[in-house]
Protein backbone atom coordinates (compact mmCIF):
# COMPACT_ATOMS: atom_id res chain seq x y z
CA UNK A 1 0.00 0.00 0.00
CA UNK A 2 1.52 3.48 -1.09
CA UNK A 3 2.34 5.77 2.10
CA UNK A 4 0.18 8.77 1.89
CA UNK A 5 3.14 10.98 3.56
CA UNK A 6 5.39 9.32 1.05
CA UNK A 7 3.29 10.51 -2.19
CA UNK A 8 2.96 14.16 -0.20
CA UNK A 9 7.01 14.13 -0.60
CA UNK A 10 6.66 13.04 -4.38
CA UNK A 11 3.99 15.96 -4.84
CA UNK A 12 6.15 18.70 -3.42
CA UNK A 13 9.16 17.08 -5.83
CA UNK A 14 7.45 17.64 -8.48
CA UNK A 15 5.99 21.31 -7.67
CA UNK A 16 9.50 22.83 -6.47
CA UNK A 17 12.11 20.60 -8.41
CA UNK A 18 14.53 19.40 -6.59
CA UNK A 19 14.98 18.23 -3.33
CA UNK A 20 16.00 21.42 -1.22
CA UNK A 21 12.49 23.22 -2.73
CA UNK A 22 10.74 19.90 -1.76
CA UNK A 23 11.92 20.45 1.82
CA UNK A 24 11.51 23.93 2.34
CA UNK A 25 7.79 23.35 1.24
CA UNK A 26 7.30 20.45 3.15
CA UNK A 27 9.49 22.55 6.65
CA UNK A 28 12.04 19.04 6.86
CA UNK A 29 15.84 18.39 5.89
CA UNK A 30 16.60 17.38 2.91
CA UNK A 31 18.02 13.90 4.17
CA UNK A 32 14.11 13.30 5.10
CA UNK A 33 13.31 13.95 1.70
CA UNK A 34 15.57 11.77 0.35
CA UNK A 35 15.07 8.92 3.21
CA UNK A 36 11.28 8.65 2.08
CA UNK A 37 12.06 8.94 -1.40
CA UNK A 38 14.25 5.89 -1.16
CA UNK A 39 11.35 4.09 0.77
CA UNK A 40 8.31 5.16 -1.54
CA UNK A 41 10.63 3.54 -4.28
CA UNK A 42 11.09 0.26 -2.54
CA UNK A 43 7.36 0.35 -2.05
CA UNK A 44 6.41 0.95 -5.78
CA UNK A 45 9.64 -1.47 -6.97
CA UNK A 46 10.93 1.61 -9.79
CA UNK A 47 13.36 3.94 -9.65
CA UNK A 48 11.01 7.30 -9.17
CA UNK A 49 14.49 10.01 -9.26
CA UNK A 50 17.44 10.37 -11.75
CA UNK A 51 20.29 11.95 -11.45
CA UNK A 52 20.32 15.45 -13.48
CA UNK A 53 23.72 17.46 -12.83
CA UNK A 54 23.91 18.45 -9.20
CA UNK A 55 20.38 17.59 -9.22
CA UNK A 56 17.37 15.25 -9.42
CA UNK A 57 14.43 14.76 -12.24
CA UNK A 58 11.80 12.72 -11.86
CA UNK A 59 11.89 9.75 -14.01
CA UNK A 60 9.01 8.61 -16.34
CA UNK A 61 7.72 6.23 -13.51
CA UNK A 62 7.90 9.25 -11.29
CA UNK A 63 5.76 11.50 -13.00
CA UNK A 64 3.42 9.12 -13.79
CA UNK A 65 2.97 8.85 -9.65
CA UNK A 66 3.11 12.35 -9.29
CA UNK A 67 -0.14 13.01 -11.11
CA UNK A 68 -1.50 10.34 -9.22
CA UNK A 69 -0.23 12.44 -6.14
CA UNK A 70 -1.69 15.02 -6.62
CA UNK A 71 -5.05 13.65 -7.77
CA UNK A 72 -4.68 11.73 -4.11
CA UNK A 73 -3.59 14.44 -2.19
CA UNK A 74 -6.43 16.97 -3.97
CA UNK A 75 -9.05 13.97 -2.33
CA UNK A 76 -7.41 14.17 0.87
CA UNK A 77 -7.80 17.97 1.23
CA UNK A 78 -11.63 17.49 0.23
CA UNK A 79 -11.79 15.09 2.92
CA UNK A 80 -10.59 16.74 5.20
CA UNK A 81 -12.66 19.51 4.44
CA UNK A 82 -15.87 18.09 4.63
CA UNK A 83 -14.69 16.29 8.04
CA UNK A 84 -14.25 19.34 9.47
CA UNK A 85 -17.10 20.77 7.47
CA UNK A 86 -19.28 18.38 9.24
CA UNK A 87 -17.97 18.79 12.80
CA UNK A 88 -18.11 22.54 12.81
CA UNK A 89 -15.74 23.19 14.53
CA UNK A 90 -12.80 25.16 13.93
CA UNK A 91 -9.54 23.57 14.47
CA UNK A 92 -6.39 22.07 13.03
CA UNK A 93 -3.78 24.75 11.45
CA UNK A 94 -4.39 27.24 8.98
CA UNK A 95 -1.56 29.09 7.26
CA UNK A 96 -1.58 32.34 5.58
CA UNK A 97 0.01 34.64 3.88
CA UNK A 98 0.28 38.00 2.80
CA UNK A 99 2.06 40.88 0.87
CA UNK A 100 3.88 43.08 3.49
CA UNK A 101 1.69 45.89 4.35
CA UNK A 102 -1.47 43.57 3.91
CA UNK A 103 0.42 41.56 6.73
CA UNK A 104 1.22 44.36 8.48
CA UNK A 105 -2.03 46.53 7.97
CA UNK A 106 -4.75 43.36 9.05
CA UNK A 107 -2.91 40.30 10.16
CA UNK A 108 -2.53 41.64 14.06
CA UNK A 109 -6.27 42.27 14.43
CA UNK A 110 -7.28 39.32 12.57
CA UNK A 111 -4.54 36.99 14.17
CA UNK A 112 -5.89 38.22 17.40
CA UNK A 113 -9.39 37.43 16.87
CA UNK A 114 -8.58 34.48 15.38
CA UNK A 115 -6.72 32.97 18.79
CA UNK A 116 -9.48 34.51 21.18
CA UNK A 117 -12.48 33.07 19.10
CA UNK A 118 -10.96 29.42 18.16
CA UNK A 119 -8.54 28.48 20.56
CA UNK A 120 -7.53 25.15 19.33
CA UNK A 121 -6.82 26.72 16.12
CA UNK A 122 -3.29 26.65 15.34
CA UNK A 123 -2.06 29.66 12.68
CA UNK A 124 1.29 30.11 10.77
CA UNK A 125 1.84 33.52 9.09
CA UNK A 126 4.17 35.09 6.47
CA UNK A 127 4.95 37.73 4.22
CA UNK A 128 4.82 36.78 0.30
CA UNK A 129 4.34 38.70 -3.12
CA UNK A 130 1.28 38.34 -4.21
CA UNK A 131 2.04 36.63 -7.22
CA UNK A 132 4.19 34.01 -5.27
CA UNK A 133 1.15 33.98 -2.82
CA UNK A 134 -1.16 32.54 -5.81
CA UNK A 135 0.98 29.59 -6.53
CA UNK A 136 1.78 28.43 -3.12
CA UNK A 137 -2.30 28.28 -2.24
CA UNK A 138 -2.10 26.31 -5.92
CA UNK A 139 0.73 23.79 -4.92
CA UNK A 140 -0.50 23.66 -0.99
CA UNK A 141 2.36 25.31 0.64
CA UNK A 142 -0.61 27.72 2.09
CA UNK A 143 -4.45 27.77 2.51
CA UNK A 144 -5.25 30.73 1.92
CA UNK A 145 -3.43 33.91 0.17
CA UNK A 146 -4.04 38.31 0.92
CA UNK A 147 -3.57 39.65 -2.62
CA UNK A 148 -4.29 42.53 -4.48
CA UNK A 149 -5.29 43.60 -7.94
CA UNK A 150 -4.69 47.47 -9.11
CA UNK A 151 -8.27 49.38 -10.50
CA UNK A 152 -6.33 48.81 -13.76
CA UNK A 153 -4.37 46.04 -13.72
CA UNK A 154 -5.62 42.49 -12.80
CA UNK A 155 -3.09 39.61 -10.98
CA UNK A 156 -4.18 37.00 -13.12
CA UNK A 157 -5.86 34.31 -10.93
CA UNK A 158 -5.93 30.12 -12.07
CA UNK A 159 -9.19 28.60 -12.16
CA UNK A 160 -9.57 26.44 -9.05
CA UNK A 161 -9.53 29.42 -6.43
CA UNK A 162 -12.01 31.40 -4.55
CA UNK A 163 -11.64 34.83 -3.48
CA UNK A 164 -13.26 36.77 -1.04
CA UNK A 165 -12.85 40.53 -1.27
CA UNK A 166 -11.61 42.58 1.73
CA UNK A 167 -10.96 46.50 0.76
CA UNK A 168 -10.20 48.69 -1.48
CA UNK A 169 -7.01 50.83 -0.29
CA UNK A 170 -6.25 53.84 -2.07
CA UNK A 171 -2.78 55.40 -2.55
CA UNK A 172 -1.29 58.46 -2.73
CA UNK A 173 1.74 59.97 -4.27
CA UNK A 174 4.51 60.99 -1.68
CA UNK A 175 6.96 63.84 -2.66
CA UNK A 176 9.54 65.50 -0.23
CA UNK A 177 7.87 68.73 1.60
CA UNK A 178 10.02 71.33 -0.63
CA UNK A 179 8.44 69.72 -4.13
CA UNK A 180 6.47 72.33 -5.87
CA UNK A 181 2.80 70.21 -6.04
CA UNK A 182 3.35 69.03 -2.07
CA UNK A 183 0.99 72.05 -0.63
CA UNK A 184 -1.61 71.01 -3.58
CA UNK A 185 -5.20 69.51 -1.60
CA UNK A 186 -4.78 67.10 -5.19
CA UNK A 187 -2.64 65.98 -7.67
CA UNK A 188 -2.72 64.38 -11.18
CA UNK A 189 0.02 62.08 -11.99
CA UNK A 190 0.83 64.03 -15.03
CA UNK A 191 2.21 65.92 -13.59
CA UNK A 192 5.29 64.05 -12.40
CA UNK A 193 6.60 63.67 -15.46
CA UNK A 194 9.55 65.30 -14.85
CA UNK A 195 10.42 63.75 -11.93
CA UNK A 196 12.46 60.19 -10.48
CA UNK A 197 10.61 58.21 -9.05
CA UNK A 198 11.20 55.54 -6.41
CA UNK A 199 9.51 52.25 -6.99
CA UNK A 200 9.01 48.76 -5.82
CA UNK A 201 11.66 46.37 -7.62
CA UNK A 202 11.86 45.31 -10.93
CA UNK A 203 9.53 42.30 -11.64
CA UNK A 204 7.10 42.43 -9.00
CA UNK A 205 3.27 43.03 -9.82
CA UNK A 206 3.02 46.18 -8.22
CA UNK A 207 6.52 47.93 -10.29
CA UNK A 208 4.94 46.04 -13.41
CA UNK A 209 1.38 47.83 -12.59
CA UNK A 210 3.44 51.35 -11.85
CA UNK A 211 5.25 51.33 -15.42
CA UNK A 212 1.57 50.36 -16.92
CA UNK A 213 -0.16 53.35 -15.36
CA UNK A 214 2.53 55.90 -15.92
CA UNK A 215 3.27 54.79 -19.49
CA UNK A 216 -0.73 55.30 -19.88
CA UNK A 217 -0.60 58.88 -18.72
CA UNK A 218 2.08 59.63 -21.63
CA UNK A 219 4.59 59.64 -19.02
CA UNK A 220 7.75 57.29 -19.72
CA UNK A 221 8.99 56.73 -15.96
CA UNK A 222 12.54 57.39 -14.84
CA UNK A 223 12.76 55.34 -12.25
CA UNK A 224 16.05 56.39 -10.18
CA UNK A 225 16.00 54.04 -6.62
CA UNK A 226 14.11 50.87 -5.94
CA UNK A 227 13.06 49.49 -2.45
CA UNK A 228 10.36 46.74 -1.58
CA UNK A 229 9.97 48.33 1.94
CA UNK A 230 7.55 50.84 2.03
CA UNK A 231 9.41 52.76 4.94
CA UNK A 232 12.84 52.52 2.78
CA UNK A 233 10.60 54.61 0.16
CA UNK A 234 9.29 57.02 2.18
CA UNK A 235 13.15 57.84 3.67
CA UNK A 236 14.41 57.89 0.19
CA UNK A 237 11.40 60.69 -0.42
CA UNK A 238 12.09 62.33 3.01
CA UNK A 239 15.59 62.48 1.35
CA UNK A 240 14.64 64.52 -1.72
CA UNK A 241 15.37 61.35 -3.80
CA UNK A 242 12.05 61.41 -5.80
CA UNK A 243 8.31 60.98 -5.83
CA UNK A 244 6.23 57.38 -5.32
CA UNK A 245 3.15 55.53 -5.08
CA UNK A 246 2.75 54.93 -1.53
CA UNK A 247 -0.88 53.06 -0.50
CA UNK A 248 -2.59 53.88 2.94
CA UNK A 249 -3.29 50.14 3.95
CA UNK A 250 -0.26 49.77 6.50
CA UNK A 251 1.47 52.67 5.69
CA UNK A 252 2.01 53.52 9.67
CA UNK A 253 4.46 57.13 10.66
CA UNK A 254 5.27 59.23 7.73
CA UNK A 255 8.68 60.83 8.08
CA UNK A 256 9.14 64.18 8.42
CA UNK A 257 9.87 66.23 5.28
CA UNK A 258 7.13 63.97 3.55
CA UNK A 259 4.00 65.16 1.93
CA UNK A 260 1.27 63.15 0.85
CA UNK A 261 -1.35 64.06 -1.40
CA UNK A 262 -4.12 62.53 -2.99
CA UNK A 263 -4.55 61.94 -6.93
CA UNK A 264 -7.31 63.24 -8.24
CA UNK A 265 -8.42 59.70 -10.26
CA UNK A 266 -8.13 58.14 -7.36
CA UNK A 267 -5.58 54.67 -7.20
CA UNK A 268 -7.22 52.15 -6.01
CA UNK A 269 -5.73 48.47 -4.69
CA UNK A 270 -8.49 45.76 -4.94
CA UNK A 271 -7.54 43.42 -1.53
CA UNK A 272 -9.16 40.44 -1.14
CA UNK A 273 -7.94 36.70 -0.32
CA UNK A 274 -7.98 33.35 -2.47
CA UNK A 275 -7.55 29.56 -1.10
CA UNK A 276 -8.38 26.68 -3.04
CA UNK A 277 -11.98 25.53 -3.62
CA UNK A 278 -11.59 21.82 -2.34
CA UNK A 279 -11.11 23.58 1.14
CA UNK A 280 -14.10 25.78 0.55
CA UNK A 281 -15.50 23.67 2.96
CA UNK A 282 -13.04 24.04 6.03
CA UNK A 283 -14.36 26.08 8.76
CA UNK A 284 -11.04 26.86 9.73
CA UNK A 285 -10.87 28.68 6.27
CA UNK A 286 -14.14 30.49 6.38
CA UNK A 287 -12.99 31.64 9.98
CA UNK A 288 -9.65 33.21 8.72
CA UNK A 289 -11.73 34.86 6.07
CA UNK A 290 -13.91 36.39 8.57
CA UNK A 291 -11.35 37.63 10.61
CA UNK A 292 -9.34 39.27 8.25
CA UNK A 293 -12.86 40.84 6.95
CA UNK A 294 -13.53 42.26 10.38
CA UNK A 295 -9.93 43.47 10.73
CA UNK A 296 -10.05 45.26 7.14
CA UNK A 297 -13.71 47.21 8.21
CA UNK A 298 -11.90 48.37 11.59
């Protein structure tokens, strides 16, 4: 009989790709890894690994078990969910994560209300991108994700998720005191043309969405410092070092020599969260969702 912990190993093999992703996913050492590797191959009598340069790839008899995997495991979650579904009662471990000043701007409140209302609930927490956030909820690494869309630019979403709106956060544009728009009640991004900007790194959703808009407004950006910190922004503007997007969800003490003003067509971040829909059923899940809901109307 196949080991169901065994074929979880195999699954997370063949989502990360090698054996130190596998582990990381799984939080074990990469000699357990290999130990029930060697043991779920014994069991099924084929070699499931090959040797690829300093690596492994699964062989043709190990991909074939994979998608068996993760059919398995996919029946296991739905189990489990409609167990707990049918007890009621909220318990086990739920882990979520979040893009930093999602984490930062709802995960105390909810977290809180979370411990006081299920004890015997067990939650693990963490930052992530919201794009990475998507595909661990896909390959299990979390059950359920914060992420955002822009007003006019979507993260694109698989099929197979639900999502649950939170808020809509707007942001502002942040410019050192002595700019010449920063006593202005509004602003329109036009208007920065002219100016560096500071932005969040190169390749993430929310510096691909701030090259989209800008480019829109017939403004090609020059975009002098990057930082994925929102406070390393804001001291880079305090600085005199540009201008930048800076949302209110999170945003906590503004430094001194920083002015924030709105834009007149207002920016808008869509927040909401997304798990996968054979836990729909979990009442741990719909518990987390409720929490964070209460925390983002507070």
């Amino acid at each position: 009989m196949l080991n169901l912990e065994r074929l979880r190993t195999l699954d997370a093999l063949a989502r990360h790709g090698s054996v130190s992703g596998a582990a990381d996913g799984l939080h074990v050492t990469t000699s357990a890894v290999s130990q029930q590797m060697a043991k779920l191959e014994r069991e099924v009598g084929q070699r499931l690994l090959t040797k690829n340069g300093r690596g492994v790839r699964l062989t043709d008899a190990g991909r074939l078990l994979a998608d068996h995997a993760a059919r398995i495991l996919s029946q296991v979650e739905l189990a489990q969910a409609d167990i707990e579904a049918q007890r009621g009662q909220v318990v086990g471990e739920v882990r979520i994560g979040a893009f930093p000043t999602a984490a930062r701007g709802l995960f105390p409140a909810a977290l809180t209300q979370l411990r006081a209302a299920h004890p015997e609930l067990r939650v693990r927490s963490g930052e992530v991108e919201p794009e990475a956030g998507v595909q661990q909820v896909i390959r299990g690494d979390l059950d359920l994700a914060v992420v955002l869309d822009w007003h006019n630019k979507r993260l694109p979403v698989p099929g197979g998720l639900v999502r649950a709106q939170l808020l809509d956060d707007v942001a502002d544009v942040a410019m050192p005191v002595s700019h010449p728009l920063a006593g202005r009640a509004e602003v329109d991004l036009e208007e920065f043309a002219d100016d560096e900007w500071v932005s969040w790194p190169e390749g993430e959703f929310c510096y691909e969405w701030l090259v989209f808009t800008l480019r829109a407004r017939g403004i090609e950006p020059r975009i002098a410092h990057f930082a994925g910190e929102h406070h390393t922004q804001l001291a880079l503007i305090a600085a005199g070092l540009g201008v930048c997007v800076t949302p209110r969800l999170g945003r906590g003490p503004v430094p001194e020599g920083v002015r924030l003003v709105p834009v007149r067509q207002r920016m808008l971040r869509h927040i909401y969260a997304v798990w996968r829909g054979d836990a729909d059923r979990r009442p741990s899940i719909r518990a987390a969702v409720e929490a964070l809901r209460a925390a983002a109307a507070s």
